[in-house]
Protein backbone atom coordinates (compact mmCIF):
# COMPACT_ATOMS: atom_id res chain seq x y z
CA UNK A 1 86.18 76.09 -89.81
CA UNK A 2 87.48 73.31 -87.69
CA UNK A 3 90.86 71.71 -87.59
CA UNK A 4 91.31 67.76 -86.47
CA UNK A 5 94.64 67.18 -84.20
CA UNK A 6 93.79 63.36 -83.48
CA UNK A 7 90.38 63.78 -81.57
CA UNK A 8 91.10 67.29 -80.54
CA UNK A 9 89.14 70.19 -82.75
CA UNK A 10 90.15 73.44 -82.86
CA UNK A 11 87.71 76.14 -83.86
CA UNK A 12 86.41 79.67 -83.67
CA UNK A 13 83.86 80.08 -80.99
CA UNK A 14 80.31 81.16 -81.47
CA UNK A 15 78.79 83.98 -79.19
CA UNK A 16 76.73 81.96 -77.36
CA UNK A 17 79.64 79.94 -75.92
CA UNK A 18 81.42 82.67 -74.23
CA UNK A 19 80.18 81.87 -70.92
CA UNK A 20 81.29 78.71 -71.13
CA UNK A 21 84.79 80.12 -72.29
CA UNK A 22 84.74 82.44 -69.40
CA UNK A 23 83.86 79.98 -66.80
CA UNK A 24 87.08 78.01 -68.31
CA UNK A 25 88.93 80.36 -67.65
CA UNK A 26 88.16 81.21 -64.40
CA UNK A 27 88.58 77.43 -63.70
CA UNK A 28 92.27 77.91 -64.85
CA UNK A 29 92.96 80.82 -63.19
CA UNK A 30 93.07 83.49 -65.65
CA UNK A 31 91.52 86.79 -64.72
CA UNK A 32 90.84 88.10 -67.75
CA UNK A 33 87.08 87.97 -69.49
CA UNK A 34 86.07 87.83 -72.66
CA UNK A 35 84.40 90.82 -74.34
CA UNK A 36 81.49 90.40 -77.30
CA UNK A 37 83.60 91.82 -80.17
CA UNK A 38 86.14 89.27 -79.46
CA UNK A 39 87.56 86.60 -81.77
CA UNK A 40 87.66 83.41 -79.67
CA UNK A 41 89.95 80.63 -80.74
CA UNK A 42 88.71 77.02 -78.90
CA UNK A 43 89.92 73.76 -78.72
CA UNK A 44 88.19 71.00 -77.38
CA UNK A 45 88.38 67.51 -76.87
CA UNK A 46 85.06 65.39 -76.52
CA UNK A 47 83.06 68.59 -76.40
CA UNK A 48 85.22 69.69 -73.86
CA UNK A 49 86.99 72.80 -73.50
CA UNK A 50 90.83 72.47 -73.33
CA UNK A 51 92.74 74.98 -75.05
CA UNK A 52 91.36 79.17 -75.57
CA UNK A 53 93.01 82.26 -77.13
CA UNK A 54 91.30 85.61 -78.07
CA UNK A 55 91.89 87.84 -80.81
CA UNK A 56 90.50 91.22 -79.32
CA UNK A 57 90.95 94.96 -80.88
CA UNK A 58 92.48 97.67 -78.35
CA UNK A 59 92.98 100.90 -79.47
CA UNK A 60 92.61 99.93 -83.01
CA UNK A 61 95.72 97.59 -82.55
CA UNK A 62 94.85 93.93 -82.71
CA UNK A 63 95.80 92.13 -79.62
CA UNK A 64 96.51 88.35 -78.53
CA UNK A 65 95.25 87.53 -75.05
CA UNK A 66 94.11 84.86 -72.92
CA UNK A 67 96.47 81.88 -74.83
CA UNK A 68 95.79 78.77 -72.01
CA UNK A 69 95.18 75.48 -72.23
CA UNK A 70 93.68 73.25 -69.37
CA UNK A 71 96.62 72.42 -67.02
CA UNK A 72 96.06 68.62 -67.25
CA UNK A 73 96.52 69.18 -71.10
CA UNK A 74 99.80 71.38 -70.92
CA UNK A 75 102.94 70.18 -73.12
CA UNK A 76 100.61 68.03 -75.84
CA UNK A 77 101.07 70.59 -78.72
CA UNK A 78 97.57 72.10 -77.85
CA UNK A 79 99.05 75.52 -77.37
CA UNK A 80 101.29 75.47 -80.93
CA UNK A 81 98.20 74.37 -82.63
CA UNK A 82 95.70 77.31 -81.03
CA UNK A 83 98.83 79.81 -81.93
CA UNK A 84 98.94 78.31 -85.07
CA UNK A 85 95.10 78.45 -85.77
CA UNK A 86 95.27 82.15 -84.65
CA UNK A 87 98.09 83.29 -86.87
CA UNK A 88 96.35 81.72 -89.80
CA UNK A 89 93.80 83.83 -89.63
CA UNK A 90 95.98 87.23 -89.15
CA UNK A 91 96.98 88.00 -92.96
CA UNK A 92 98.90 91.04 -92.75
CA UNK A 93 97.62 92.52 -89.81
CA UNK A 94 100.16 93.52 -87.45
CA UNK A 95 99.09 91.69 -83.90
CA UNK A 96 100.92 91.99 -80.19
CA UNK A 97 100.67 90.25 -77.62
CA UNK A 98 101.98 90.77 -73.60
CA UNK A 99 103.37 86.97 -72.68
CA UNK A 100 105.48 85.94 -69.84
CA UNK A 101 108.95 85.99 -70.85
CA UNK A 102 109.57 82.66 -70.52
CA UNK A 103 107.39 82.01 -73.38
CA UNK A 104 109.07 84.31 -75.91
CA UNK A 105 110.07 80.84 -78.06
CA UNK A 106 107.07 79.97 -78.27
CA UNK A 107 104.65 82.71 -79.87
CA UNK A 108 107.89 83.25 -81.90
CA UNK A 109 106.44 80.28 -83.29
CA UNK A 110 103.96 82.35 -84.79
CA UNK A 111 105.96 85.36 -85.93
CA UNK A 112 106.11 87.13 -82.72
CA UNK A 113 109.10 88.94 -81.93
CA UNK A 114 110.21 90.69 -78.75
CA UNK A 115 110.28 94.78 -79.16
CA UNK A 116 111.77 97.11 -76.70
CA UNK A 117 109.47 98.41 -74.07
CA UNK A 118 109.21 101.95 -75.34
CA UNK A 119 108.19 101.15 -78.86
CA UNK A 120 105.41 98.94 -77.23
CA UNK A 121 101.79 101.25 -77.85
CA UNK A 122 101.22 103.09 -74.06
CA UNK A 123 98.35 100.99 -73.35
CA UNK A 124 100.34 97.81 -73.78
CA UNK A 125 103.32 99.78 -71.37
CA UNK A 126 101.08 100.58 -68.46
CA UNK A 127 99.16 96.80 -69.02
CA UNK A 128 103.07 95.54 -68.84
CA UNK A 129 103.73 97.30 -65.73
CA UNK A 130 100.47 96.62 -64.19
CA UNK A 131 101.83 92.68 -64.31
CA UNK A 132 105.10 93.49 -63.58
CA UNK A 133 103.60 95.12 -60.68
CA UNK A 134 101.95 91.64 -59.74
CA UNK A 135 105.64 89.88 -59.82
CA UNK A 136 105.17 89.00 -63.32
CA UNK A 137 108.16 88.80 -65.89
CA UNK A 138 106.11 90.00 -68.88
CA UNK A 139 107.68 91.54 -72.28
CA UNK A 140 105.88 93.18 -75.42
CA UNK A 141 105.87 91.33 -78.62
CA UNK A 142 104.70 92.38 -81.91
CA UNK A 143 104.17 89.88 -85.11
CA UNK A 144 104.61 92.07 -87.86
């Protein structure tokens, strides 16, 4: 299904374009990959990717990763629309995610909310403190 936001589409990603997602990202910086079972969210612009965010299953837990949009695209709404693209899609599944904490307004856009570090599942803990590790400010939220 595709969703129109002026000349921008935002989609779910076939198989076949994962490369091309990865290779995005790596462009961007993120170090993360992107694994066959997962649910890749896409928007582009012009056939262009510009915007990606995963929906990928850990531990039986559904998980939000990998939310980034190009840099030279940042603060257009591209982000609230992927977020809002992936939450649509969530029913009543209950979804975390591991975001910098300066960001906690903004996947509380989609329902997230902040939950204290030792209710977090122990795969999301030691993930936290792996970033923390790195200098990163990062805090568990869970949409319910």
């Amino acid at each position: 299904m595709k969703f129109g936001m002026s000349n921008i589409i935002f989609r779910i990603a076939t198989a076949e374009e994962y490369a091309g997602v990865a290779a995005a990202y790596r462009a961007w910086g993120y170090r993360g990959g992107v694994l066959p079972t997962d649910v890749v969210y896409v928007a582009e612009a012009n056939g262009v990717l510009i915007g990606i965010v995963r929906r990928t299953c850990e531990y039986g837990l559904v998980i939000l990763r990998g939310m980034y949009v190009a840099p030279q695209k940042r603060r257009r709404g591209i982000g609230s629309q992927l977020l809002a693209r992936f939450v649509s899609d969530l029913d009543d599944v209950r979804c975390y995610c591991v975001p910098l904490a300066h960001l906690q307004t903004f996947y509380g856009q989609g329902g997230f909310v902040p939950i204290p570090d030792q209710a977090a599942p122990e795969f999301l803990r030691d993930r936290m403190a792996k970033y923390r590790g790195d200098g990163l400010d990062v805090l568990v939220m869970r949409r319910p």
